[in-house]
Protein backbone atom coordinates (compact mmCIF):
# COMPACT_ATOMS: atom_id res chain seq x y z
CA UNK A 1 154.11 70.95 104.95
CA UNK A 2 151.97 69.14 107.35
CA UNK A 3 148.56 71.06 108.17
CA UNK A 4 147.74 71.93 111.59
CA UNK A 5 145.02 70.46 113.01
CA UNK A 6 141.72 72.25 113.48
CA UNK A 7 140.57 73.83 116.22
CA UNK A 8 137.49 72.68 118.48
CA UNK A 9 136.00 75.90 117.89
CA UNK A 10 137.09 75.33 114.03
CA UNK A 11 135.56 72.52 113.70
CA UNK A 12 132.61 73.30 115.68
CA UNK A 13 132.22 76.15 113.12
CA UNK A 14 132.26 73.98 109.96
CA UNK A 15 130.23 71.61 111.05
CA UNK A 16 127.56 74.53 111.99
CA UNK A 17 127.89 76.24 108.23
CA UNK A 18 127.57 72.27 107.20
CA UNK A 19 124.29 71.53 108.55
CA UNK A 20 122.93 75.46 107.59
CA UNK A 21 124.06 74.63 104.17
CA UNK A 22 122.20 71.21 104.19
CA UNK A 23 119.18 72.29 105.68
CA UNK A 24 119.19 75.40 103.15
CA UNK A 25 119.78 72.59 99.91
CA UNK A 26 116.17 71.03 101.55
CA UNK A 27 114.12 73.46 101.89
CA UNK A 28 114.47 74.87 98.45
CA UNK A 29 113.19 71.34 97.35
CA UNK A 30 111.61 70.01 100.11
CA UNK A 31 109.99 72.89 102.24
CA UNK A 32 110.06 73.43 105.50
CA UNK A 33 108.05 70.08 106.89
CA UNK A 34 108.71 67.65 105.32
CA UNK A 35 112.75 67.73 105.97
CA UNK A 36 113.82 65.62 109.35
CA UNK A 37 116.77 66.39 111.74
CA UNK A 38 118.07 62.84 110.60
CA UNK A 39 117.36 64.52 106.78
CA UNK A 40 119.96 67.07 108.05
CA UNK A 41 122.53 65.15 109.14
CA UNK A 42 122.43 62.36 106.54
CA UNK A 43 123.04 65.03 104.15
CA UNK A 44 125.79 66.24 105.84
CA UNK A 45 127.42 62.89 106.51
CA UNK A 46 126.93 62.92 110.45
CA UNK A 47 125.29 61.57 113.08
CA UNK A 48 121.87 62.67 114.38
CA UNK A 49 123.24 62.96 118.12
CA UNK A 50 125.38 66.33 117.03
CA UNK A 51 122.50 68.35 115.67
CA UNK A 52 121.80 69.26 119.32
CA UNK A 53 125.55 70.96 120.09
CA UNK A 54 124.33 73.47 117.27
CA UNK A 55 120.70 74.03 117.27
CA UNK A 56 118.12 73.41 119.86
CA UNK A 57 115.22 72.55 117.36
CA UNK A 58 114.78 72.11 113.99
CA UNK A 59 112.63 74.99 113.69
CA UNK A 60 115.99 76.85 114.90
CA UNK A 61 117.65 75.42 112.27
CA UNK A 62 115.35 75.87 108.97
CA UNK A 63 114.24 79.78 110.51
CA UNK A 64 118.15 80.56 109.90
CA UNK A 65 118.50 78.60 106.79
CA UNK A 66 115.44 80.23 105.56
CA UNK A 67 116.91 83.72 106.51
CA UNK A 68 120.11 83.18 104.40
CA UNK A 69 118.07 81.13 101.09
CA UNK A 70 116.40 84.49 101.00
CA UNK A 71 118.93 86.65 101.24
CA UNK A 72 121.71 85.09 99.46
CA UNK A 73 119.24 84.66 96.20
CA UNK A 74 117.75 87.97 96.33
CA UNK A 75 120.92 89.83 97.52
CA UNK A 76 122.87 88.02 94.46
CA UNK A 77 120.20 89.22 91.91
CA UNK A 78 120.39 92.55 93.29
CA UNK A 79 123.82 92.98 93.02
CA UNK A 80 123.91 91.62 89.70
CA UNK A 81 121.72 93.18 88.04
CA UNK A 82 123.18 95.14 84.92
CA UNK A 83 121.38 98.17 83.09
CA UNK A 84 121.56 102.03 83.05
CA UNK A 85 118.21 102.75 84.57
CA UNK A 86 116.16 101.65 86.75
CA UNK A 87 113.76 99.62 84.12
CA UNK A 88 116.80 97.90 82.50
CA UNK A 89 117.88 96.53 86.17
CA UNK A 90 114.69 95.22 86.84
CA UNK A 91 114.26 93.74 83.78
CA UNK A 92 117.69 91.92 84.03
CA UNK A 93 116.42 90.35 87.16
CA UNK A 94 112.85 89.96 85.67
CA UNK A 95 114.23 87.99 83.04
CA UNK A 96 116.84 85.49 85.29
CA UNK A 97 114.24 84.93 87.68
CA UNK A 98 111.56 83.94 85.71
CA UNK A 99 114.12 81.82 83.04
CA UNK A 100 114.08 78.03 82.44
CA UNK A 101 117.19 77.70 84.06
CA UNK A 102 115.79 78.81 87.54
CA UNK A 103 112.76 77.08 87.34
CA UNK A 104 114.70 74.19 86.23
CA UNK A 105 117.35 74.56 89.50
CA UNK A 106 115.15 74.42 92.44
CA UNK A 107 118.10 73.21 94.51
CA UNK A 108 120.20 76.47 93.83
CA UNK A 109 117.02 78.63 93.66
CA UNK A 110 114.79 80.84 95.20
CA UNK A 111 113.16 78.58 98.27
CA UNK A 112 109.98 79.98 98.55
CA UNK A 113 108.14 77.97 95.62
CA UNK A 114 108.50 75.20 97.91
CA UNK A 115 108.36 76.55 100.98
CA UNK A 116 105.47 79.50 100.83
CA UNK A 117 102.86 76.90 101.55
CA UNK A 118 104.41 75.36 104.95
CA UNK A 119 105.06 78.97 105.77
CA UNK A 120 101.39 79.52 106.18
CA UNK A 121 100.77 76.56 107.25
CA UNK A 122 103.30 76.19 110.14
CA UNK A 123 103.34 79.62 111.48
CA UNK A 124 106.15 80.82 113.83
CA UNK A 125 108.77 81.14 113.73
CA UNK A 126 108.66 80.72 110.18
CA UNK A 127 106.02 83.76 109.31
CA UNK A 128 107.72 86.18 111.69
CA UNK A 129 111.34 85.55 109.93
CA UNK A 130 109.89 85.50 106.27
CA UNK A 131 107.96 88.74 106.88
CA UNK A 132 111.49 90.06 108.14
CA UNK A 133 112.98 89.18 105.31
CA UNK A 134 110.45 90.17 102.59
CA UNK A 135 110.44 93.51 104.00
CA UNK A 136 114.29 94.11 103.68
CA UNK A 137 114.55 92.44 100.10
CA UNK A 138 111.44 94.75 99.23
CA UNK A 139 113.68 97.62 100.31
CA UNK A 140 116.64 96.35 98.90
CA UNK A 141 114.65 96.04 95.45
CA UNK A 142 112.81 99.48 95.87
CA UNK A 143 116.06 100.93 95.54
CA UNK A 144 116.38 100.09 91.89
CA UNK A 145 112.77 100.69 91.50
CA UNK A 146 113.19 104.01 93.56
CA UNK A 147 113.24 106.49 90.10
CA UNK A 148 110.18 104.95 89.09
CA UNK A 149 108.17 103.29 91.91
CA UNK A 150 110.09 102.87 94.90
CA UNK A 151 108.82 99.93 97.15
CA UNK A 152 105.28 99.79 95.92
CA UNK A 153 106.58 98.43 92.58
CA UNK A 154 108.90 96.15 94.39
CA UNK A 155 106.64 94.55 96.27
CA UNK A 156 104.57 94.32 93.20
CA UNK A 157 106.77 92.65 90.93
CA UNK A 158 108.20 90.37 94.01
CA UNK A 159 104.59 89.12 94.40
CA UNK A 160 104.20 88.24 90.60
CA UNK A 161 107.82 86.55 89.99
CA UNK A 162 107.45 83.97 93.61
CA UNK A 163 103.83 83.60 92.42
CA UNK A 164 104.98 82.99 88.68
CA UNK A 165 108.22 80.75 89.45
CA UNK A 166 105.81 78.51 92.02
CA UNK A 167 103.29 77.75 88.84
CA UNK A 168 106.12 77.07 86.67
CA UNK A 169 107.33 74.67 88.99
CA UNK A 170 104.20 73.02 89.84
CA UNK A 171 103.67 72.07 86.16
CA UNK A 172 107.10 71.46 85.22
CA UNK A 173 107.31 68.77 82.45
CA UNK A 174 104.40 70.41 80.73
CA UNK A 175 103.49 73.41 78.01
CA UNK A 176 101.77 75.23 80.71
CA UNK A 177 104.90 75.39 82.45
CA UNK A 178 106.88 77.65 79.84
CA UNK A 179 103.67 79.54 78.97
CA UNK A 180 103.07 80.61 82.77
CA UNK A 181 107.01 82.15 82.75
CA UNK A 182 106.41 84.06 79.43
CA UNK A 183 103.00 85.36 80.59
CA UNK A 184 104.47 86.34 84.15
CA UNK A 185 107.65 87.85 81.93
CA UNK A 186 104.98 90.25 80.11
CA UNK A 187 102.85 91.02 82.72
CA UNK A 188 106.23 92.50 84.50
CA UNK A 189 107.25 94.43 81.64
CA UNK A 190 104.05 95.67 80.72
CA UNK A 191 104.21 97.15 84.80
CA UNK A 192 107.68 98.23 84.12
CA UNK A 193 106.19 100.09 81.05
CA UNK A 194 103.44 101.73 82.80
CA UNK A 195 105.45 103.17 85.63
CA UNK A 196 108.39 104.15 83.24
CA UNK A 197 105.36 106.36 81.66
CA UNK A 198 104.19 107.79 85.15
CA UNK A 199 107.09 108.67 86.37
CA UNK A 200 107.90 111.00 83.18
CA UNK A 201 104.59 112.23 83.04
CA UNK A 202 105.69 113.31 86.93
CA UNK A 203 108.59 114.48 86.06
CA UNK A 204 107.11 116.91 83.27
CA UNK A 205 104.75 117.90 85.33
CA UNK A 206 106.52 119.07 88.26
């Protein structure tokens, strides 16, 4: 059976998800400056002169791809995350974050090791849509942590895995690299630990 052609508004759809995609596979390797509009379009196999029927700047373009990186990593973690309590769920997602495999998959990965630094550097919109997001995957997070630490913990233990994958990264290739994941891996659990204790000695309390 002979497939109906797309729509304009079909196409103009998939080519939109095309370059978000794109732009989101650069900036977990690339950051957020050094990536070009022609960057974009090369990688999606189209001309520079359509980037402007879809975004008015490339600013435009990496703040959105930068909203979903973060989302669709953290969110998938999240939701993953297996365990009975609260401690065994963040210790699943302890452990795949801050694993060879991620460290070794920057292009599937969490984009802020490569793109924390431009952040700063380049301001808005950038630091206005990270902050967003941070503070909805540190709520998102705190409610696994809630039982034992809520958001403070969460923001916590977001802090040390970005800060931990973004050394690993940076001395990839090396026995540093390895060392800073297992020393950022303990450091979490020993937390985890701690406010496991706290929250029982709490709970007896009360």
């Amino acid at each position: 059976m002979k497939k109906e052609p797309l729509s304009k508004a079909d196409r103009w759809e998939r080519t939109h998800e095309t370059l978000r995609l794109t732009a989101a596979r650069l900036l977990r390797t690339r950051g957020l400056r050094l990536p070009s509009v022609a960057d974009v379009m090369k990688g999606a196999k189209l001309t520079v002169g359509g980037f402007y029927g879809h975004w008015e700047s490339k600013e435009a373009l990496f703040e959105e791809a930068l909203r979903d990186a973060l989302r669709n990593n953290w969110s998938e973690l999240v939701q993953q995350s297996r365990g009975e309590t609260a401690k065994e769920r963040l210790t699943w997602i302890l452990r795949r974050y801050l694993s060879r495999s991620h460290r070794d998959n920057p292009e599937s990965g969490c984009p802020l090791p490569a793109s924390l630094s431009d952040i700063s550097v380049l301001g808005a919109p950038y630091q206005k849509a990270f902050a967003e997001e941070v503070e909805s995957l540190a709520s998102e997070l705190g409610e696994v942590a809630g039982p034992i630490g809520g958001k403070q913990l969460a923001l916590g233990l977001f802090a040390l895995m970005v800060g931990g994958l973004s050394l690993a990264r940076a001395t990839e290739g090396t026995p540093l690299s390895d060392a800073i994941l297992a020393a950022s891996r303990a450091l979490a659990y020993a937390a985890l630990d701690r406010a496991e204790q706290k929250a029982s000695e709490k709970k007896d309390e009360s």
